[in-house]
N, C-alpha and C. Protein backbone atom coordinates (compact mmCIF):
# COMPACT_ATOMS: atom_id res chain seq x y z
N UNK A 1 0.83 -1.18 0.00
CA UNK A 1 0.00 0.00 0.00
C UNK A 1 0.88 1.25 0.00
N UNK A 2 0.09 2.29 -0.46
CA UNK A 2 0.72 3.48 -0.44
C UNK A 2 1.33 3.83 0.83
N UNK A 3 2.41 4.60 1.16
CA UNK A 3 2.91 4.93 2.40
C UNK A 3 3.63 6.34 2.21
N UNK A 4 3.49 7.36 3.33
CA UNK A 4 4.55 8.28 2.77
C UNK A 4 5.40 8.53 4.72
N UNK A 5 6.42 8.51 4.41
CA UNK A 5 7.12 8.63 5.86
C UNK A 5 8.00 10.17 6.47
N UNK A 6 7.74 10.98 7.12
CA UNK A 6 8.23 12.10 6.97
C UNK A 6 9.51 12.14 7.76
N UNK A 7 10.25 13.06 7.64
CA UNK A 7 11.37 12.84 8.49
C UNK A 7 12.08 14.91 8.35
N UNK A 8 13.15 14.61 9.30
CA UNK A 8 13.57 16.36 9.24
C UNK A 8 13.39 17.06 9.98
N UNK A 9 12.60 16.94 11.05
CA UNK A 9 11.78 18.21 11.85
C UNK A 9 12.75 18.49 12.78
N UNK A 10 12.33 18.74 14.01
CA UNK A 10 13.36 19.15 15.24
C UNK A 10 12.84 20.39 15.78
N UNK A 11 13.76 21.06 16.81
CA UNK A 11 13.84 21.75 17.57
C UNK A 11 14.65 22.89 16.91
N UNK A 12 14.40 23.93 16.28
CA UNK A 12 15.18 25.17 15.96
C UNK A 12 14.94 26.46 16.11
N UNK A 13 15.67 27.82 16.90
CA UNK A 13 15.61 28.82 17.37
C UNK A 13 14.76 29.66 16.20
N UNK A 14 14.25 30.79 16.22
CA UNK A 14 13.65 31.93 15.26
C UNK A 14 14.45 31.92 14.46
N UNK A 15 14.16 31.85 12.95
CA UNK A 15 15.36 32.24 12.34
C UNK A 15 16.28 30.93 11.47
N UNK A 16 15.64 30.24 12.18
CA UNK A 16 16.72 29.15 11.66
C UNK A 16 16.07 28.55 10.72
N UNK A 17 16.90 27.24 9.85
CA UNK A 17 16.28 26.28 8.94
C UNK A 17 15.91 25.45 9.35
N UNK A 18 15.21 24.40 8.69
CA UNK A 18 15.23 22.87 8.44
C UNK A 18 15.04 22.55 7.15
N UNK A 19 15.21 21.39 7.08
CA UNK A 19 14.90 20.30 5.51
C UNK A 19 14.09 19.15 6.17
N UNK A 20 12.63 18.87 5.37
CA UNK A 20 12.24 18.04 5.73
C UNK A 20 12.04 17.16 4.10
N UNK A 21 12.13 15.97 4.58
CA UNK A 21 11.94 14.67 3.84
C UNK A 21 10.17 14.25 3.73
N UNK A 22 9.77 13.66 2.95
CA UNK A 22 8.65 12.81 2.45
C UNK A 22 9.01 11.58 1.78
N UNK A 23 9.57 10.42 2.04
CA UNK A 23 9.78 9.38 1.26
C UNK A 23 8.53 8.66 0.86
N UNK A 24 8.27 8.38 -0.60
CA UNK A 24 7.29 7.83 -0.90
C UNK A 24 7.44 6.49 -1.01
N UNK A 25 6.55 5.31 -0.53
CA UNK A 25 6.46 3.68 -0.61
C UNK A 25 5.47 2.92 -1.25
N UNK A 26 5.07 1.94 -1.93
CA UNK A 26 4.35 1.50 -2.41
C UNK A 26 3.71 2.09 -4.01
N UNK A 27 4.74 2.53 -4.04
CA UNK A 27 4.54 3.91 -5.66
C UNK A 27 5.11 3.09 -6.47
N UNK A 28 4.94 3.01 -7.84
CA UNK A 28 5.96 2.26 -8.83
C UNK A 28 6.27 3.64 -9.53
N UNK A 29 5.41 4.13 -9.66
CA UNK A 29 6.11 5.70 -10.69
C UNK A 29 5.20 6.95 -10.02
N UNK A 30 6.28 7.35 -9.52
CA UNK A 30 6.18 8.64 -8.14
C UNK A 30 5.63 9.60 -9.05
N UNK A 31 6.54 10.24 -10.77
CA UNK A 31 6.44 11.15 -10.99
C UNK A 31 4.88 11.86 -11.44
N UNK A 32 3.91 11.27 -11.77
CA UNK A 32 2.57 11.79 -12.09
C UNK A 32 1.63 11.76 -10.73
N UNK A 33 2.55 12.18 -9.61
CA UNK A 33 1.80 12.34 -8.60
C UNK A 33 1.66 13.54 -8.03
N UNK A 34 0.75 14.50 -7.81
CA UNK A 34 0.90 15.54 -7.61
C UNK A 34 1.14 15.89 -5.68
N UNK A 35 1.71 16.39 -5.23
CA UNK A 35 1.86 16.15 -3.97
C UNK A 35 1.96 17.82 -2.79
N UNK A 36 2.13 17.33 -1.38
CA UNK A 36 2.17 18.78 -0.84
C UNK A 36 2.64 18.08 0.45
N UNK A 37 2.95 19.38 1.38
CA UNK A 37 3.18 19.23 2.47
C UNK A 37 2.23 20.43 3.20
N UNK A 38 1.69 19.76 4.55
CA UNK A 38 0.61 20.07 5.37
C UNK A 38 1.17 20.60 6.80
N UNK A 39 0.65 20.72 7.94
CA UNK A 39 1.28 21.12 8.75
C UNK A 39 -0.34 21.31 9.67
N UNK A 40 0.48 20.62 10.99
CA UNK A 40 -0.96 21.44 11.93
C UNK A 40 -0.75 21.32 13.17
N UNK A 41 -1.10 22.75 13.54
CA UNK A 41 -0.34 23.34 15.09
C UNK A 41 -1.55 23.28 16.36
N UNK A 42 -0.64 22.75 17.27
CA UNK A 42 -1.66 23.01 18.22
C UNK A 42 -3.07 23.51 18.25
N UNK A 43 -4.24 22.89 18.20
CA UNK A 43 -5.54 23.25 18.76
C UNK A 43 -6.35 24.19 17.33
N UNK A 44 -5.03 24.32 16.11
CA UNK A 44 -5.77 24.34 14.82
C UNK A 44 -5.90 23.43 13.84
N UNK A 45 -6.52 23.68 12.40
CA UNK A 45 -7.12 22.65 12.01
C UNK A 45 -5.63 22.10 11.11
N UNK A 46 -5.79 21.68 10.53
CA UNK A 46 -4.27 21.25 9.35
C UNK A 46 -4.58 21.97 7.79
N UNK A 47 -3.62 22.27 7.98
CA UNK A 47 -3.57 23.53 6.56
C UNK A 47 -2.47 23.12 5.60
N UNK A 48 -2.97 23.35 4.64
CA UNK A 48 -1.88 23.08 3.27
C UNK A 48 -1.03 24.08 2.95
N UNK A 49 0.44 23.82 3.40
CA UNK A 49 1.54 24.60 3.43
C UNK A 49 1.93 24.78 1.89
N UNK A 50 2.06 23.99 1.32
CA UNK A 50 3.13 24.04 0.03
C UNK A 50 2.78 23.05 -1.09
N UNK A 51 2.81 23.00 -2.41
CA UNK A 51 2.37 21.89 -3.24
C UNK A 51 3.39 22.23 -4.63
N UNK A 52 3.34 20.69 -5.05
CA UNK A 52 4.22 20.54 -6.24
C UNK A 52 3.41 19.69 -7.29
N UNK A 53 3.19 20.33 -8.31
CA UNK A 53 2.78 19.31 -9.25
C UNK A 53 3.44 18.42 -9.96
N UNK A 54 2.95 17.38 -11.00
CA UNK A 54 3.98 16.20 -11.69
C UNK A 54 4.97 16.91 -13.01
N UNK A 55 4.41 18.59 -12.74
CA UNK A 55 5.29 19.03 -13.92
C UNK A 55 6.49 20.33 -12.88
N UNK A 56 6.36 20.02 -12.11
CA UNK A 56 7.37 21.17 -11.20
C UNK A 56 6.79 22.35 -10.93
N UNK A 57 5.48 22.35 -11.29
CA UNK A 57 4.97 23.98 -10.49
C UNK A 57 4.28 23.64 -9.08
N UNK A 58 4.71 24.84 -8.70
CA UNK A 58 4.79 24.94 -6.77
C UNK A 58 3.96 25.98 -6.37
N UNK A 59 2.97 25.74 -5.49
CA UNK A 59 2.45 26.89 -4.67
C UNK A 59 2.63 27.12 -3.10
N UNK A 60 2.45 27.78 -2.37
CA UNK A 60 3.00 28.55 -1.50
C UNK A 60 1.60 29.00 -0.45
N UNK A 61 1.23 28.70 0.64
CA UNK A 61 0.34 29.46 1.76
C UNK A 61 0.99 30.96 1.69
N UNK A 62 0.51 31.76 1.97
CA UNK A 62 1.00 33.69 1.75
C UNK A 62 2.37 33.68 3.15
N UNK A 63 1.96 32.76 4.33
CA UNK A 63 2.22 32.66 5.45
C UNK A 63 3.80 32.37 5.56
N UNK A 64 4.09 31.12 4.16
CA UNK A 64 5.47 30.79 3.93
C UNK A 64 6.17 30.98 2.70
N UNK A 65 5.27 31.97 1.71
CA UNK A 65 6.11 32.42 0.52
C UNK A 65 7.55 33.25 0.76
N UNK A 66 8.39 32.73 0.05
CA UNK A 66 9.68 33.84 0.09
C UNK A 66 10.52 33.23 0.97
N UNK A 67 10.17 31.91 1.96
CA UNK A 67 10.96 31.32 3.04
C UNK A 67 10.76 29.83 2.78
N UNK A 68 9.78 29.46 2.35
CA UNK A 68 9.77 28.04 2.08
C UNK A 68 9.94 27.59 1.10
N UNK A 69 10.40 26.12 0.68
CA UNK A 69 10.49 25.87 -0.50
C UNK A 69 10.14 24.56 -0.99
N UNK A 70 9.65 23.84 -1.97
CA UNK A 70 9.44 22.57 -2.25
C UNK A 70 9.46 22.14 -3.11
N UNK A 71 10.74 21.23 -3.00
CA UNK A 71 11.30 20.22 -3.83
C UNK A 71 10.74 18.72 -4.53
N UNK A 72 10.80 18.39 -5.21
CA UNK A 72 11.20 16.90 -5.65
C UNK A 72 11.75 16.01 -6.14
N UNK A 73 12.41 14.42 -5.58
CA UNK A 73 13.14 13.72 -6.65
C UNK A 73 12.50 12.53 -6.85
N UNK A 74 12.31 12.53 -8.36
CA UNK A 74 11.43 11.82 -8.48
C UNK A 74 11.84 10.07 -8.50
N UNK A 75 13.27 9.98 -8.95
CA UNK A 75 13.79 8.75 -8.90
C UNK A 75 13.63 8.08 -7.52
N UNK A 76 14.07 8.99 -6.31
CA UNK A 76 14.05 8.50 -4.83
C UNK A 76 12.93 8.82 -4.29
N UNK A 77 11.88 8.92 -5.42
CA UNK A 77 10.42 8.77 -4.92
C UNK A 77 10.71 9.56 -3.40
N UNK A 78 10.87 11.02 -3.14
CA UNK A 78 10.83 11.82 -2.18
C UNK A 78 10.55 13.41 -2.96
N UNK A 79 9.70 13.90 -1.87
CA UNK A 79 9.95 15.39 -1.50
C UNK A 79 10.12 15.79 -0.92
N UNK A 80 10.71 16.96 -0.93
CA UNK A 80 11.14 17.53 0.21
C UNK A 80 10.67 19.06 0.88
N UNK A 81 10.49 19.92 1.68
CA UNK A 81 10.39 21.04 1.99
C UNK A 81 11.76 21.62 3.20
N UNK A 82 11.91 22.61 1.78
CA UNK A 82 13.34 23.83 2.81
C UNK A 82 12.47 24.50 3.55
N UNK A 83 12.73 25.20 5.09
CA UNK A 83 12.58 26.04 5.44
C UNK A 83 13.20 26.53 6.02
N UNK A 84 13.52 28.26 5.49
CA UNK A 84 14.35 29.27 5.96
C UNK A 84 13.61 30.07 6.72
N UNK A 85 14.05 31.01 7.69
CA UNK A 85 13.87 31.77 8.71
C UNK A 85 12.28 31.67 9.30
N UNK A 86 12.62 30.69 9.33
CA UNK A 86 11.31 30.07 10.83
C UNK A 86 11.12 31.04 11.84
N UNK A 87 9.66 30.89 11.81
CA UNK A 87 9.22 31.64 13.04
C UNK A 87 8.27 30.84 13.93
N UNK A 88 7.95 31.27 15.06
CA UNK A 88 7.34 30.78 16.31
C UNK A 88 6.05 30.05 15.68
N UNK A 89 5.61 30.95 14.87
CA UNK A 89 3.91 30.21 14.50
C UNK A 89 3.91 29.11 13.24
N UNK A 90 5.54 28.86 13.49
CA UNK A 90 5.55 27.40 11.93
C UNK A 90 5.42 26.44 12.81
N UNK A 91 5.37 26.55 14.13
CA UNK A 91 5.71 25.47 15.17
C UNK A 91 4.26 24.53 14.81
N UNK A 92 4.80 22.90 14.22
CA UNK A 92 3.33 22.32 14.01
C UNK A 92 4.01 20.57 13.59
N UNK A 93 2.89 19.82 13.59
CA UNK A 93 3.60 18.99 12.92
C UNK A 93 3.47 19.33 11.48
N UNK A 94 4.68 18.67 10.90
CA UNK A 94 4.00 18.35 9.25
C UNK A 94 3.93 17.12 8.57
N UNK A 95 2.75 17.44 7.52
CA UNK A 95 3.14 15.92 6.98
C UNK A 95 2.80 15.82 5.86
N UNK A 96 2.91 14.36 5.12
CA UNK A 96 2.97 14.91 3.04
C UNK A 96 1.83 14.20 3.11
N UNK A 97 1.53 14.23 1.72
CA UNK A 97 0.38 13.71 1.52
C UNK A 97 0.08 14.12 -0.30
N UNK A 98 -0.99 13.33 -1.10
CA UNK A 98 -0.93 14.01 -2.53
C UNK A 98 -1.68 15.28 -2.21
N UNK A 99 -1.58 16.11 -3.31
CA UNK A 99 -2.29 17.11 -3.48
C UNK A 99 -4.02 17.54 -3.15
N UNK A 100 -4.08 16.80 -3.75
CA UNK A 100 -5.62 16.02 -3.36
C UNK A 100 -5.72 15.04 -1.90
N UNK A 101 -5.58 15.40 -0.28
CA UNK A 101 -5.30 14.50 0.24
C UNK A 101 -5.87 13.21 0.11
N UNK A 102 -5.21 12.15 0.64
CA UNK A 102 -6.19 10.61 1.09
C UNK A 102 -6.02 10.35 1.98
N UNK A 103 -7.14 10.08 2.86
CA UNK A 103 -6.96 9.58 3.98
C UNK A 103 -6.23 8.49 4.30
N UNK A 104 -5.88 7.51 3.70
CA UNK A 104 -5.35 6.55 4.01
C UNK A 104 -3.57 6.90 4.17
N UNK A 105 -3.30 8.39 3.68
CA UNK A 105 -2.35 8.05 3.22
C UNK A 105 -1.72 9.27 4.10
N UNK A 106 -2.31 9.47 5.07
CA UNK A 106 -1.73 10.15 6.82
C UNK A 106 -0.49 9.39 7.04
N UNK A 107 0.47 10.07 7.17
CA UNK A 107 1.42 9.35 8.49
C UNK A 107 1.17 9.82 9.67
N UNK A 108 2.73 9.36 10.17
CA UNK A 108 3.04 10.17 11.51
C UNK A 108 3.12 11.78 11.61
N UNK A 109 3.95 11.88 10.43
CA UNK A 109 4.16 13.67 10.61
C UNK A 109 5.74 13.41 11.15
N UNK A 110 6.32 14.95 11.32
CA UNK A 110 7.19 15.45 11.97
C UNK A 110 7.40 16.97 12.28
N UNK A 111 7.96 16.30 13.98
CA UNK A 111 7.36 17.65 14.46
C UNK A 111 8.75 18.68 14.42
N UNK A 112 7.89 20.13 14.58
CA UNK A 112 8.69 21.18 14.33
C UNK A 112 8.41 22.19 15.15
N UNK A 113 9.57 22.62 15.85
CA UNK A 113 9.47 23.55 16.98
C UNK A 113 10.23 24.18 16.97
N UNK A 114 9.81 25.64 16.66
CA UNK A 114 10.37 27.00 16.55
C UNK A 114 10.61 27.51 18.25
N UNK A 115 11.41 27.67 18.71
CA UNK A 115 11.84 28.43 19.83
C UNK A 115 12.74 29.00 20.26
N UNK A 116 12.82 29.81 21.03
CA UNK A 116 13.91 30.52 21.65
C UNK A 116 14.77 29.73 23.25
């Protein structure tokens, strides 16, 4: 079955980066999949951070344009999301999923904590 596993998150001050991972499983051909990364913080609902289509165009929440970024390789069936100068309110888990979510196809997430 489909699987997607996230990885990357951590503990980082205002300001700082991370790179997070999405490895995709149970895919035979990753690339006509359109995909995103999600995110959801404490006591709100889960919101769609970032998306990549099967042809390389990317969109952006207003919240993380200009600081976030999202990648894909399609051979190592992964995507990925950069994020530069983090702030307090990115603090959330995240997690991938296609564009179109599926339920089945929730992970764990990984969590991310902006602090001082």
């Amino acid at each position: 079955q489909v699987q997607f596993v996230e990885s990357g998150g951590g503990l980082v001050q205002p300001g700082g980066s991370l790179r997070l991972s999405c490895a995709a499983s149970g895919i035979i051909f990753f690339k006509p999949y359109d995909m995103a990364w999600y995110r959801q913080a404490p006591g709100k609902q889960r919101e769609l951070v970032a998306s990549i289509s099967s042809g390389d165009n990317t969109n952006y929440v207003d919240s993380v344009k200009g600081r976030f970024t999202i990648s894909r390789d399609n051979p190592k069936k992964t995507v990925y999301l950069q994020m530069n100068s983090l702030k307090l309110d990115d603090t959330a888990v995240y997690y991938c999923n296609t564009a179109t979510p599926v339920r089945a196809y929730w992970g764990q997430g990984t969590q991310v904590t902006v602090s001082s």
